[in-house]
C-alpha atoms as a PDB file:
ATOM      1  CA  UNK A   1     187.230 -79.364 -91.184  1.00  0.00           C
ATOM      2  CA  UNK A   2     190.543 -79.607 -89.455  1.00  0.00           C
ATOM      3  CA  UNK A   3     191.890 -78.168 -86.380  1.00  0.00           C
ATOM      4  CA  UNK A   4     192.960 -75.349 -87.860  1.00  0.00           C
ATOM      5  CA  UNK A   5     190.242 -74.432 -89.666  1.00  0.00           C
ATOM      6  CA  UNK A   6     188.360 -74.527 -86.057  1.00  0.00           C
ATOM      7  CA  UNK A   7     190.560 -72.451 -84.785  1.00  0.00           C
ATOM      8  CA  UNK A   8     190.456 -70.081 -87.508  1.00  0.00           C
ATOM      9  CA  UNK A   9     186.476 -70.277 -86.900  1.00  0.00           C
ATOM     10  CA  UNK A  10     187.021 -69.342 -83.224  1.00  0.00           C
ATOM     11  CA  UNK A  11     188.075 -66.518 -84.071  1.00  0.00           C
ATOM     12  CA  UNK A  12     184.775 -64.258 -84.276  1.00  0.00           C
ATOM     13  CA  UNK A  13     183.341 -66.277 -81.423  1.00  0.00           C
ATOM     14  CA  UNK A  14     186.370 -64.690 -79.130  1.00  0.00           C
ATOM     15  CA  UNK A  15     185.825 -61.733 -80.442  1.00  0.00           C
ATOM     16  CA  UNK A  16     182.022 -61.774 -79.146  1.00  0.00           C
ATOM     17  CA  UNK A  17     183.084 -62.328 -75.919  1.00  0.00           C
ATOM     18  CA  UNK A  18     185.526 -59.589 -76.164  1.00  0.00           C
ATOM     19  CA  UNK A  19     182.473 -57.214 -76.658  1.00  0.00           C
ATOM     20  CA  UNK A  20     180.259 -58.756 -74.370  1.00  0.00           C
ATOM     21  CA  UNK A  21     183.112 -58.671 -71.687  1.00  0.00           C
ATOM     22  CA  UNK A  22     183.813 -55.013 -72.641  1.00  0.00           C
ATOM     23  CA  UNK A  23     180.329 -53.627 -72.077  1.00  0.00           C
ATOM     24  CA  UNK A  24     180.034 -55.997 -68.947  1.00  0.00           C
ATOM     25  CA  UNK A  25     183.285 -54.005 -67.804  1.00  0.00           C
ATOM     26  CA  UNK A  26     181.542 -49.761 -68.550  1.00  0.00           C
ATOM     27  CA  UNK A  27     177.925 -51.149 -67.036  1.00  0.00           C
ATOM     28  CA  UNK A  28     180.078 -51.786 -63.907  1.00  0.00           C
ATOM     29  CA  UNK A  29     181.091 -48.612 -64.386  1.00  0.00           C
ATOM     30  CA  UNK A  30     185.039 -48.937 -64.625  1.00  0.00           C
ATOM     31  CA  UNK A  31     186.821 -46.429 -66.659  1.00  0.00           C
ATOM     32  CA  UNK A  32     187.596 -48.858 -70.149  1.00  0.00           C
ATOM     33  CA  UNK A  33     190.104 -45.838 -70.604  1.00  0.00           C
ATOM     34  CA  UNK A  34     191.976 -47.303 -68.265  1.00  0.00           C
ATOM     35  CA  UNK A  35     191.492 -50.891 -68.106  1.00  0.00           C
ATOM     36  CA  UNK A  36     190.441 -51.969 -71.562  1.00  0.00           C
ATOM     37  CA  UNK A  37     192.481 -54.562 -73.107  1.00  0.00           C
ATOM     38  CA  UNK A  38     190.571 -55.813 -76.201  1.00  0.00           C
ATOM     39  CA  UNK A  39     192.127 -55.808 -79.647  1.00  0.00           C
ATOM     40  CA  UNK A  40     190.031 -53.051 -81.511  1.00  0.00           C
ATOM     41  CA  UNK A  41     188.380 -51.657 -78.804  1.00  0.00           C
ATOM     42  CA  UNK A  42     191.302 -50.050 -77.272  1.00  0.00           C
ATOM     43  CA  UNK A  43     191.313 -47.525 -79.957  1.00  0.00           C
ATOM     44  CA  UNK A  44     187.959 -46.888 -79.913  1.00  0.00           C
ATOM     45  CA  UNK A  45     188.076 -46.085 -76.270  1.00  0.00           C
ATOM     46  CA  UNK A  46     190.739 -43.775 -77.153  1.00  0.00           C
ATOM     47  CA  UNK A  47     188.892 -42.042 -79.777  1.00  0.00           C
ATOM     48  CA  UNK A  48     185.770 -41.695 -77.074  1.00  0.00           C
ATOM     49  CA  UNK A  49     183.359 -43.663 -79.269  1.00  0.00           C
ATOM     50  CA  UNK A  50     183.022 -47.078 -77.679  1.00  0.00           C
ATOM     51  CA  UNK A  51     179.584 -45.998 -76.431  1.00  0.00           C
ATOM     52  CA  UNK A  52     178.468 -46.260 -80.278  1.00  0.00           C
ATOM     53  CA  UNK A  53     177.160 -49.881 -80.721  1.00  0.00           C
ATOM     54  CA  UNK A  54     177.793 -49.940 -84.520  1.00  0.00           C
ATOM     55  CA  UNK A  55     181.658 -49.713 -83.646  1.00  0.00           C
ATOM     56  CA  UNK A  56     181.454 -53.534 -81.460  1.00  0.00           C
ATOM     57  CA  UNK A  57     179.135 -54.826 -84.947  1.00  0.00           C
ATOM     58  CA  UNK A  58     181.800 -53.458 -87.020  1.00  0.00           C
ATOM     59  CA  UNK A  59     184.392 -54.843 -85.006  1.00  0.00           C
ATOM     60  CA  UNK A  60     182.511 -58.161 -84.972  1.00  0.00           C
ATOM     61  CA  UNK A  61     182.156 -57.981 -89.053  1.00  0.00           C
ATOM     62  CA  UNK A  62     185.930 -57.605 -88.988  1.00  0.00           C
ATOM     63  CA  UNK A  63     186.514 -60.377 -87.253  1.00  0.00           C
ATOM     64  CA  UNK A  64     184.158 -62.622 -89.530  1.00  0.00           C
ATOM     65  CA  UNK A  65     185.836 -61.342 -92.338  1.00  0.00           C
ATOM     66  CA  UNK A  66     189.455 -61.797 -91.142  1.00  0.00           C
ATOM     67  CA  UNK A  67     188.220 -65.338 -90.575  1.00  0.00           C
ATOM     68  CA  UNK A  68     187.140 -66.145 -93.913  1.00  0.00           C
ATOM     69  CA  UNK A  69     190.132 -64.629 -95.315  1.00  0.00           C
ATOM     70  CA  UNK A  70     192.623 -66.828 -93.170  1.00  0.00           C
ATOM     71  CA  UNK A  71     190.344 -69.883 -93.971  1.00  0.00           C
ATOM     72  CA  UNK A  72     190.082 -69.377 -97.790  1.00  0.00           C
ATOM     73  CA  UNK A  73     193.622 -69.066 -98.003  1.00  0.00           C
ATOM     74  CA  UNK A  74     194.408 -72.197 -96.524  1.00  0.00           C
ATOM     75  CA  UNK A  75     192.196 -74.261 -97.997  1.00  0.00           C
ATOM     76  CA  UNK A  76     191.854 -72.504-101.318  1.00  0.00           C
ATOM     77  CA  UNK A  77     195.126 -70.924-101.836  1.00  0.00           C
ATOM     78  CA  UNK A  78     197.753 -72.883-100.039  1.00  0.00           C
ATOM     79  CA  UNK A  79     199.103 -75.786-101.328  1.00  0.00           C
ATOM     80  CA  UNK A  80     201.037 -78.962 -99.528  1.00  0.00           C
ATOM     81  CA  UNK A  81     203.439 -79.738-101.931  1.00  0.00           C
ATOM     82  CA  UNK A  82     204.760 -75.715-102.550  1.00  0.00           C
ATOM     83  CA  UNK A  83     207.708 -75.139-100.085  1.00  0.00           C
ATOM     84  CA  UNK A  84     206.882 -71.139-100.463  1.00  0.00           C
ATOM     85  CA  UNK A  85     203.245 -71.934 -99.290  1.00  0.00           C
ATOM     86  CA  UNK A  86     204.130 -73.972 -96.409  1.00  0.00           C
ATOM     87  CA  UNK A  87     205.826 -70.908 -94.951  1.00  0.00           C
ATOM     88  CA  UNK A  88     202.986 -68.971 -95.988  1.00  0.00           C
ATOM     89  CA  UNK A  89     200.956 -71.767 -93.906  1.00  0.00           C
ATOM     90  CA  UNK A  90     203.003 -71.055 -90.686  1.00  0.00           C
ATOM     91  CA  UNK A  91     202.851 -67.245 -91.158  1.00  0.00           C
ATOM     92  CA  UNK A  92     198.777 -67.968 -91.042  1.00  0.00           C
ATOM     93  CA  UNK A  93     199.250 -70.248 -87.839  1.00  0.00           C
ATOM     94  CA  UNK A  94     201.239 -67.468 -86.259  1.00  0.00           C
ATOM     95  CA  UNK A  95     198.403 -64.995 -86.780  1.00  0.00           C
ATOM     96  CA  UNK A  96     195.803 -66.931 -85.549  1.00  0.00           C
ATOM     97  CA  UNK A  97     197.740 -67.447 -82.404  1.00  0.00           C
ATOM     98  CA  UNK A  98     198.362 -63.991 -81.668  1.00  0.00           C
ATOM     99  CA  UNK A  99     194.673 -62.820 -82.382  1.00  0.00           C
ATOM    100  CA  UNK A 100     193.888 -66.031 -80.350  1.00  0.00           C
ATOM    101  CA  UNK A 101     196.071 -65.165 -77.406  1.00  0.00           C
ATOM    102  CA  UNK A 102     194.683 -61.171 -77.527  1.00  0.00           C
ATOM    103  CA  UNK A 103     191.407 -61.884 -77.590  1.00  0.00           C
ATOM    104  CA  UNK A 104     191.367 -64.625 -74.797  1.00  0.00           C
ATOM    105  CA  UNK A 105     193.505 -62.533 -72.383  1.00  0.00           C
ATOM    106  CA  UNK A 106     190.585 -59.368 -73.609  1.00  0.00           C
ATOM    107  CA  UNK A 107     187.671 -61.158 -72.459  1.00  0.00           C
ATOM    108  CA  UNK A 108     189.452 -62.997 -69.597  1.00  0.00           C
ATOM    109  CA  UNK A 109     190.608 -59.655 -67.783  1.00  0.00           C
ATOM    110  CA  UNK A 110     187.774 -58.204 -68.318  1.00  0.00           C
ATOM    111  CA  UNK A 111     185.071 -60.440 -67.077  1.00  0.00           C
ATOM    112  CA  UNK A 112     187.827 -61.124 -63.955  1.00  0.00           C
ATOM    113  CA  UNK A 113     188.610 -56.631 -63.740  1.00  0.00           C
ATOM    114  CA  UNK A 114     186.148 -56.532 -60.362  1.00  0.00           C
ATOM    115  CA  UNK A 115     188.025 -59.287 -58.869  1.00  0.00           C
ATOM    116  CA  UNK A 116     191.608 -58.284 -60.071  1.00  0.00           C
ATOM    117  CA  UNK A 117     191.288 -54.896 -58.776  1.00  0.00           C
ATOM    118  CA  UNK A 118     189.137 -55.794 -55.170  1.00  0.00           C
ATOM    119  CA  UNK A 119     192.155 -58.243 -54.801  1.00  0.00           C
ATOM    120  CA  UNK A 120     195.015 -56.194 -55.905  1.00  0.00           C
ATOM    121  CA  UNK A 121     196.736 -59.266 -58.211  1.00  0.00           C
ATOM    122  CA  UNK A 122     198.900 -57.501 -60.599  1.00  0.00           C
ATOM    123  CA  UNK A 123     197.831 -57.106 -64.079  1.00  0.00           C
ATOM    124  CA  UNK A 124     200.895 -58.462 -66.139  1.00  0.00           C
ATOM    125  CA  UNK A 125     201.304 -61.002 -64.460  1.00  0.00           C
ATOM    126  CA  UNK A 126     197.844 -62.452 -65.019  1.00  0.00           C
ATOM    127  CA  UNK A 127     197.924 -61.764 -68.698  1.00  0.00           C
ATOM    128  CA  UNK A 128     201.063 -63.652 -69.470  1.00  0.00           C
ATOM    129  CA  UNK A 129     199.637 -66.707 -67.049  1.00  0.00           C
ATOM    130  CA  UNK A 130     196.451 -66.346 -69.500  1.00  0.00           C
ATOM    131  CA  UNK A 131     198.630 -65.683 -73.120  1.00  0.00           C
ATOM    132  CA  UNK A 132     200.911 -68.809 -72.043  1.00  0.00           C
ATOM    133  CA  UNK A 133     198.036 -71.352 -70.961  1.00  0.00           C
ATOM    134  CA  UNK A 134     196.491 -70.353 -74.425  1.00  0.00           C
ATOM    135  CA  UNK A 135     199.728 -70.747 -76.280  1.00  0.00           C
ATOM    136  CA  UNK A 136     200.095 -74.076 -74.722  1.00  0.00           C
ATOM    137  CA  UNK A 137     196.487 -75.322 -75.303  1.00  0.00           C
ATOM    138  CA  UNK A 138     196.121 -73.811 -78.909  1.00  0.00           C
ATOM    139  CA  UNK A 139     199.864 -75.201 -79.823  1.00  0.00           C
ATOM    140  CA  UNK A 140     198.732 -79.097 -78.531  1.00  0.00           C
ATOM    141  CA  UNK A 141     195.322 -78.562 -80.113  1.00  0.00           C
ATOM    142  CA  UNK A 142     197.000 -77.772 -83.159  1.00  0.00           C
ATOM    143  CA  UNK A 143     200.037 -80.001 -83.117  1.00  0.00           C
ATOM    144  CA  UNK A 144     198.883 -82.494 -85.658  1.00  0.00           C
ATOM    145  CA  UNK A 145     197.151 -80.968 -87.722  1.00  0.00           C
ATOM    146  CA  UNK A 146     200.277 -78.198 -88.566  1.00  0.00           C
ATOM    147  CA  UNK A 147     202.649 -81.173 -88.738  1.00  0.00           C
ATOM    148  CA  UNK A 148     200.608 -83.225 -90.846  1.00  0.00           C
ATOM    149  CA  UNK A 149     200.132 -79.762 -93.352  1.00  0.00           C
ATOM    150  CA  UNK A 150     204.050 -79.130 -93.301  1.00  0.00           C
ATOM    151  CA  UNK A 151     205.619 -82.836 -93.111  1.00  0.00           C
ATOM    152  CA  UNK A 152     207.644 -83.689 -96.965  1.00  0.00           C
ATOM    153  CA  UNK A 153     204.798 -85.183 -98.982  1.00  0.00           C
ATOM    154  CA  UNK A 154     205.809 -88.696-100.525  1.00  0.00           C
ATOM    155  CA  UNK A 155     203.783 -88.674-103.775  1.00  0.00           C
ATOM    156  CA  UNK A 156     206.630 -89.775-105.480  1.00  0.00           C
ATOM    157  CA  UNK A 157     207.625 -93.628-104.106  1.00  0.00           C
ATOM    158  CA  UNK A 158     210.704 -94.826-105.130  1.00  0.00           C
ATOM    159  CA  UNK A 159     210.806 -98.301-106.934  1.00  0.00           C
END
């Protein structure tokens, strides 16, 4: 398992945290109309059904199964030595970096919303301090492993 594939598994466990963070948030009793920034939940706030707990083990199952589909197709479907599927391979590293970012910036603000709003520290600005510390974490945690998968292959030696 390579560092993609671990940050591929991530994933659901960010996602977890997204819903523990978001029913943290309404027991504290803050409107998540408001103040809700997780990926799925957002629209289930605005359809006034995040009370239901089937909707956070649906949203979980999602997430599992978005998982497993980014993980089979890099190690089942993608291939090194296809140019095509290389770009297909970046495509799949872009994804997981902007579920990453979304779901780390969910559950951050969110278990921090008492202390953001007691302290008046504004909002945007502590999201893109969060999405750019991610970027810049994931990207090094990644950097090897994505240049190893894209790097010319040299099957063919010359004599």
């Amino acid at each position: 398992m390579d560092a993609v594939d671990k940050a591929i598994w991530i994933l659901p466990l960010l996602a977890l945290l997204d819903v523990i963070s978001t029913f943290y948030v309404e027991s504290l009793g803050y409107s998540l109309q408001y103040y809700e920034q997780g990926f799925f939940a957002s629209f289930f706030v605005r359809a006034g059904s995040i009370y239901l707990y089937l909707y956070a083990v649906i949203y979980l199952f999602i997430t599992v199964g978005i998982a497993c589909v980014l993980w089979y197709i890099k190690n089942k479907e993608l291939k090194r030595s296809q140019m095509l599927d290389k770009v297909f391979f970046l495509g799949l590293i872009g994804f997981v970096f902007y579920v990453y970012l979304r779901l780390t910036a969910a559950f951050a603000v969110n278990f921090l919303l008492p202390t953001i709003l007691s302290r008046g520290i504004n909002l945007f600005w502590l999201i893109m301090i969060i999405y750019l510390s991610s970027a810049v974490s994931l990207g090094m945690y990644l950097q090897r492993a994505v240049v190893t998968w894209v790097k010319p292959n040299d099957d063919k030696k010359e004599k």
